[in-house]
C-alpha atoms as a PDB file:
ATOM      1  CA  UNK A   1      10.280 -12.966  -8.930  1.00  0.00           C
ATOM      2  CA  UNK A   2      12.983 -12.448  -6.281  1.00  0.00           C
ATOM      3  CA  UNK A   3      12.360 -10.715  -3.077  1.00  0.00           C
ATOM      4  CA  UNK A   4      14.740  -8.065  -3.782  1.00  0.00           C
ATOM      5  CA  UNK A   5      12.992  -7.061  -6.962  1.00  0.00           C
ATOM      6  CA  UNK A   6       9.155  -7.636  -5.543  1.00  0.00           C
ATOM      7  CA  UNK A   7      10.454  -5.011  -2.746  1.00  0.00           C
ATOM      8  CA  UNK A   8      11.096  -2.707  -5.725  1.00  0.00           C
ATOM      9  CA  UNK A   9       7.972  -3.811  -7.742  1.00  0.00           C
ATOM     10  CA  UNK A  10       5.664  -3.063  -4.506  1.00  0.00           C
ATOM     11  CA  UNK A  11       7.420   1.064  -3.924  1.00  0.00           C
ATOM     12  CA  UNK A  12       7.492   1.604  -7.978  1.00  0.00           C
ATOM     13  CA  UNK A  13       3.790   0.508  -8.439  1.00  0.00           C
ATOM     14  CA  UNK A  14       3.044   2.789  -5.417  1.00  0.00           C
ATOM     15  CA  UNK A  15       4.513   5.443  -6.441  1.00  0.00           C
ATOM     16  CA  UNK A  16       2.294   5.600  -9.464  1.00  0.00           C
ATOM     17  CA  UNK A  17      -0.584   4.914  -7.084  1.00  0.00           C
ATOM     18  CA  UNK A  18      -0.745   4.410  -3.297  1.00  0.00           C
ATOM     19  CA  UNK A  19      -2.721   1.417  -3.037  1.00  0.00           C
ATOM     20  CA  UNK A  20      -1.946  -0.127  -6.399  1.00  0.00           C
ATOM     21  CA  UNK A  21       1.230  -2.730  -4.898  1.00  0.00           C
ATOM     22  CA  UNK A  22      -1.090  -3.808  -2.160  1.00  0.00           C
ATOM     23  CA  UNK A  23      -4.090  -4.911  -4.676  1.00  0.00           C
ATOM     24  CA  UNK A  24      -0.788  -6.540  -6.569  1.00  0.00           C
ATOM     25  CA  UNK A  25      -0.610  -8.669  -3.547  1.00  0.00           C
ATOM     26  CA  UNK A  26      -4.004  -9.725  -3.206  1.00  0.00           C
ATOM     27  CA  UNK A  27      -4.418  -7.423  -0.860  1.00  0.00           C
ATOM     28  CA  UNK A  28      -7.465  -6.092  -2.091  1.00  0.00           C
ATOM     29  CA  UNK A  29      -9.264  -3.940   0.976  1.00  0.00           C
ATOM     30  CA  UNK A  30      -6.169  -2.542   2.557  1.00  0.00           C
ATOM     31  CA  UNK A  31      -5.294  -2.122  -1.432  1.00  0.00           C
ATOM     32  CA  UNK A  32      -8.553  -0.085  -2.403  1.00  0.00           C
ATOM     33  CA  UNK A  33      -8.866   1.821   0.906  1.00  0.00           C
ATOM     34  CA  UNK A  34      -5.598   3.234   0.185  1.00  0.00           C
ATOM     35  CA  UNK A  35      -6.793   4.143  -3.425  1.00  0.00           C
ATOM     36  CA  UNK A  36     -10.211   5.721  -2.279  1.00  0.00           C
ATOM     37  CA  UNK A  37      -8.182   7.695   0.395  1.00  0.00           C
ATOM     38  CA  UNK A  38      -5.681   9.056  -2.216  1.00  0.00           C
ATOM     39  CA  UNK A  39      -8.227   9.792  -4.411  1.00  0.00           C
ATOM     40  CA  UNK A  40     -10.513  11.331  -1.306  1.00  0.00           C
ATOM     41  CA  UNK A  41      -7.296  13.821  -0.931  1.00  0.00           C
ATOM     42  CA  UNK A  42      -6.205  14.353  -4.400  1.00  0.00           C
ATOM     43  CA  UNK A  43     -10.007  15.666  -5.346  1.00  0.00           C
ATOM     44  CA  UNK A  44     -10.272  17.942  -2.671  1.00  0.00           C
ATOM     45  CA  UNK A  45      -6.769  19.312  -2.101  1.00  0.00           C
ATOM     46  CA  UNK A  46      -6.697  20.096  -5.557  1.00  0.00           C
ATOM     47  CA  UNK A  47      -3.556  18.365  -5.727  1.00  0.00           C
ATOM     48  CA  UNK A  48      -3.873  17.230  -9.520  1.00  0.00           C
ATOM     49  CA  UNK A  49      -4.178  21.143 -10.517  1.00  0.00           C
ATOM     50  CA  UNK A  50      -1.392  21.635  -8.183  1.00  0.00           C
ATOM     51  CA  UNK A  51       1.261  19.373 -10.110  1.00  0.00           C
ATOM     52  CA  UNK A  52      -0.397  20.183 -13.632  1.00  0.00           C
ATOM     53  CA  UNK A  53       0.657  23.921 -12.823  1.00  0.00           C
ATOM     54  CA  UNK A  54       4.112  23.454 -11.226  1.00  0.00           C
ATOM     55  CA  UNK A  55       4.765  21.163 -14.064  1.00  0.00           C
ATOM     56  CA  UNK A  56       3.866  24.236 -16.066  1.00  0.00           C
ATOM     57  CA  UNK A  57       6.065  26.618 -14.435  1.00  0.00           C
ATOM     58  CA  UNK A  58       2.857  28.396 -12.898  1.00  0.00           C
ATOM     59  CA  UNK A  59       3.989  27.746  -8.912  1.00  0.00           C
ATOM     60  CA  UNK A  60       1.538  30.838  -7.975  1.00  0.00           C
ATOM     61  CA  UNK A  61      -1.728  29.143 -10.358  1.00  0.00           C
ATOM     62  CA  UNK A  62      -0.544  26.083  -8.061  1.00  0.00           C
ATOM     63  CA  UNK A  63      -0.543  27.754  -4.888  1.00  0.00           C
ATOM     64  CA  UNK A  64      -3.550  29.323  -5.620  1.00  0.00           C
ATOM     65  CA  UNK A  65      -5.571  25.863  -6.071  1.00  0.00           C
ATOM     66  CA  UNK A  66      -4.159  23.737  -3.557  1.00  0.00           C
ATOM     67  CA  UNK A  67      -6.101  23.327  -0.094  1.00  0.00           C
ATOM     68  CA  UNK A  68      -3.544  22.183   1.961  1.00  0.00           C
ATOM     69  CA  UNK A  69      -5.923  21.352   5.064  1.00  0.00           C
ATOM     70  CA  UNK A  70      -6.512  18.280   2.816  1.00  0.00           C
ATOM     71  CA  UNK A  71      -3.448  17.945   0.966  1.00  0.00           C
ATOM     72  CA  UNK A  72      -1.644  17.846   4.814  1.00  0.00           C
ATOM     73  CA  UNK A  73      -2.724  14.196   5.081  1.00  0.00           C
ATOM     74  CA  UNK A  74      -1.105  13.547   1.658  1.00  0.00           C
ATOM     75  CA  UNK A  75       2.577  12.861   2.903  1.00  0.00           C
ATOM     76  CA  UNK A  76       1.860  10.570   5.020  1.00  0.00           C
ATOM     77  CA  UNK A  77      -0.532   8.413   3.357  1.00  0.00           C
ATOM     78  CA  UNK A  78       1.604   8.211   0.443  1.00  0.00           C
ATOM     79  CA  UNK A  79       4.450   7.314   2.607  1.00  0.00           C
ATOM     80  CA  UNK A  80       2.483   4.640   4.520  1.00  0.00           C
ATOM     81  CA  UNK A  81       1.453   2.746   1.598  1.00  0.00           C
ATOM     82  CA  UNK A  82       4.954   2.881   0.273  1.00  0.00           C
ATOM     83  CA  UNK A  83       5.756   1.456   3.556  1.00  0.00           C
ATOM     84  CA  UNK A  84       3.159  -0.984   3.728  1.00  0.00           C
ATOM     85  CA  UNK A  85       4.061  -2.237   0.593  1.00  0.00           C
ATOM     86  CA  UNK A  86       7.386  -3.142   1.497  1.00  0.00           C
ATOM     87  CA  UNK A  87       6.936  -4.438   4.578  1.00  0.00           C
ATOM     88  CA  UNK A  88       4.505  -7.069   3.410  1.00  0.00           C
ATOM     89  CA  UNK A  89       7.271  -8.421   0.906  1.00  0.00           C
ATOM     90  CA  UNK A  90      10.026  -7.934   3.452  1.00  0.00           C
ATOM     91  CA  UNK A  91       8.291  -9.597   6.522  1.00  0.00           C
ATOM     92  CA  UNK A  92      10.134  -7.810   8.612  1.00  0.00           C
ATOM     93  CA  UNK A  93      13.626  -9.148   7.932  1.00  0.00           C
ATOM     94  CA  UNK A  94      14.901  -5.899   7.262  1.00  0.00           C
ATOM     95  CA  UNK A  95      15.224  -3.947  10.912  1.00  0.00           C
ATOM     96  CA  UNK A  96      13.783  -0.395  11.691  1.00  0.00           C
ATOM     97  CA  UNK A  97      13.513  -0.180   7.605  1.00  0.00           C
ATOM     98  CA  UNK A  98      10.140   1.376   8.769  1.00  0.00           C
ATOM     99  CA  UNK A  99      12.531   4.934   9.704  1.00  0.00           C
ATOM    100  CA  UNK A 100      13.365   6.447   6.315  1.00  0.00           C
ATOM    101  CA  UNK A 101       9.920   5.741   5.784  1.00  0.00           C
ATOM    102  CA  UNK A 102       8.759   7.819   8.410  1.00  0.00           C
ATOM    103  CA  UNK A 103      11.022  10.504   7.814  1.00  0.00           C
ATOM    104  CA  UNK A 104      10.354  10.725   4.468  1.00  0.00           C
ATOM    105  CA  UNK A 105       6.690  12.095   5.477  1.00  0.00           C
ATOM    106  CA  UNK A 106       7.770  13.918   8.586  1.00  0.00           C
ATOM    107  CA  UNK A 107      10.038  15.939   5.919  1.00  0.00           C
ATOM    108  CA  UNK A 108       7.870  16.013   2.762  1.00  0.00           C
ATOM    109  CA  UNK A 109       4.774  17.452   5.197  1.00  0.00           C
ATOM    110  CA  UNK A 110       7.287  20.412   6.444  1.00  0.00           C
ATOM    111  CA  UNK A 111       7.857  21.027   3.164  1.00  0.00           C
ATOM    112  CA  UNK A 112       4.200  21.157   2.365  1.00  0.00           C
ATOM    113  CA  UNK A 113       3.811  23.743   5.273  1.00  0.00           C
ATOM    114  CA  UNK A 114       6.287  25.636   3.993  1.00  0.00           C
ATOM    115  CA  UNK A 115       6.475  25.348   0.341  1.00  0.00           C
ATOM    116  CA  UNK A 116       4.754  29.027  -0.147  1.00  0.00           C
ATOM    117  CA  UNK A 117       7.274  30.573   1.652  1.00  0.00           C
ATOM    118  CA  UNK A 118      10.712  29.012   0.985  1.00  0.00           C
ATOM    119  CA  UNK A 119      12.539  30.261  -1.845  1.00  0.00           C
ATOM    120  CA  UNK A 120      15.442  28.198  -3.468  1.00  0.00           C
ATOM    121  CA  UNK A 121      17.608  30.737  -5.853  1.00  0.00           C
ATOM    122  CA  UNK A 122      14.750  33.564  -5.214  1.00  0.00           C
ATOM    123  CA  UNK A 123      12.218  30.828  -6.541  1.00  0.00           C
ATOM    124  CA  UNK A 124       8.972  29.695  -4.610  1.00  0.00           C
ATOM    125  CA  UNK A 125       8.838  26.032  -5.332  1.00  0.00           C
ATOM    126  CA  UNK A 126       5.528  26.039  -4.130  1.00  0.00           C
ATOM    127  CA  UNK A 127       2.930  22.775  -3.214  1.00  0.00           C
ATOM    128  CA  UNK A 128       4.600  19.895  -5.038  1.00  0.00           C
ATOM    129  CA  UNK A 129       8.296  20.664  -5.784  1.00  0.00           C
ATOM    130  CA  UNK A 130       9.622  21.816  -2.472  1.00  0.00           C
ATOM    131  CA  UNK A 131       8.171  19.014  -0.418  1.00  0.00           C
ATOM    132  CA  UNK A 132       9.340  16.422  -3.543  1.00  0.00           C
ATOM    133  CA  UNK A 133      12.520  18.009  -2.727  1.00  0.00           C
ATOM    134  CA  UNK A 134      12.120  17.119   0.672  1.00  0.00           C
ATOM    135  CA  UNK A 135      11.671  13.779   0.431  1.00  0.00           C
ATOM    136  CA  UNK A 136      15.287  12.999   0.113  1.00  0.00           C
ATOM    137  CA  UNK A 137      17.043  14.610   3.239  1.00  0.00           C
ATOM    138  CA  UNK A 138      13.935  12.954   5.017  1.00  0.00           C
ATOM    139  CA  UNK A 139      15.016   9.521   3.637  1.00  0.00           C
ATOM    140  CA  UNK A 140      18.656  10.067   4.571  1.00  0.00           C
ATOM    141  CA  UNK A 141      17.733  11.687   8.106  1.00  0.00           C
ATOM    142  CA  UNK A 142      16.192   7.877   8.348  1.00  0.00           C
ATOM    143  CA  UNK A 143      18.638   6.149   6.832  1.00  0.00           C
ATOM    144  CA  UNK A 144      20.967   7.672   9.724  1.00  0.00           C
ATOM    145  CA  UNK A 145      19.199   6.875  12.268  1.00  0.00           C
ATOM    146  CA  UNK A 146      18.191   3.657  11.502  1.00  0.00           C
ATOM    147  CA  UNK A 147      22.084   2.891  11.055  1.00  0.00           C
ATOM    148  CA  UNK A 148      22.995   4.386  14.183  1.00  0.00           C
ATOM    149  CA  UNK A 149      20.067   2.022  15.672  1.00  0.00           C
ATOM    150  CA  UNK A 150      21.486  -1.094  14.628  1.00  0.00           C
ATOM    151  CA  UNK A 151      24.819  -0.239  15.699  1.00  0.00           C
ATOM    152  CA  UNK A 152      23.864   0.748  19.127  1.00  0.00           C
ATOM    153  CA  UNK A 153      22.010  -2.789  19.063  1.00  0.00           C
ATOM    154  CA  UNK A 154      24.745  -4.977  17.541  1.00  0.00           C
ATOM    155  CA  UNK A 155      27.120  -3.486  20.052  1.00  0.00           C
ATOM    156  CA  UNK A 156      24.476  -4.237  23.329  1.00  0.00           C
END
C-alpha cells in the first residue's frame, strides 16, 4: 500500500472509530486505550442518543440527553487519534501537519460549547451538527497557519 493512501486508510478507519487505525498498525495498547476512552465518553455523554436524535431532526431530544461535561473531552480525543494515526504513517515528513489537527478540536469543542445556543437560519444545530460544522473552518484556520509557518521558515 503506498504511503499516501495508508495516510488516508489510518484518518478513514478513525473516523469510524478512534482507535481502530492504530490497532491496524499493530499498535494494539495505544489502539485499545483510544477505543475504551471513546467508548468511556460516548456511554456517558450520551453522545450515541445525541447523533441518533439530530439525525432524526429532534436537535432539542438531543440536547436534552447529551452531558457535555463528558462529551467536552470528545473533540479532542477524536482529533488526537486522527492525528496519531497519521503521524505514525507519516513519520514526521510532513511539517507542522500536527496544526489543522489541533484546530480542528480547538474549533469542533467551541462548537460543542455553543451548539445550544447558535442558530444557523433560526435553527439550533444543537450537540453534533454545529460542532461537525465546525470542524472545517478549524481545519482551514490550521491549514493557514501551518502555511504561513513554513513560509516564514523557508524564507529564514
Amino acid at each position: 500500500m503506498l504511503k499516501r493512501e495508508k495516510k488516508i486508510s489510518s484518518i478513514l478507519w478513525n473516523v469510524a472509530l478512534p482507535g481502530f487505525a492504530q490497532v491496524l498498525q499493530k499498535r494494539y495498547i495505544v489502539g485499545f486505550t483510544f477505543i475504551f476512552m471513546e467508548i468511556l465518553i460516548n456511554v456517558f455523554s450520551g453522545f450515541n442518543a445525541a447523533i441518533r436524535y439530530s439525525f432524526l431532526g429532534e436537535i432539542n431530544k438531543a440536547i436534552e440527553v447529551t452531558n457535555y461535561q463528558f462529551l467536552m473531552f470528545y473533540p479532542c480525543l477524536y482529533m488526537f487519534a486522527l492525528w496519531d494515526a497519521y503521524y505514525e504513517v507519516d513519520k514526521g515528513e510532513t511539517p507542522y501537519i500536527f496544526l489543522p489537527f489541533v484546530f480542528g478540536a480547538y474549533f469542533i469543542t467551541v462548537g460543542l460549547i455553543y451548539a445550544e445556543h447558535i442558530k444557523v437560519f433560526g435553527v439550533v444545530l444543537g450537540p453534533v451538527w454545529l460542532p461537525m460544522l465546525s470542524l472545517l473552518p478549524g481545519l482551514l484556520v490550521g491549514f493557514l497557519i501551518r502555511s504561513i509557518i513554513i513560509k516564514i521558515t523557508l524564507n529564514e
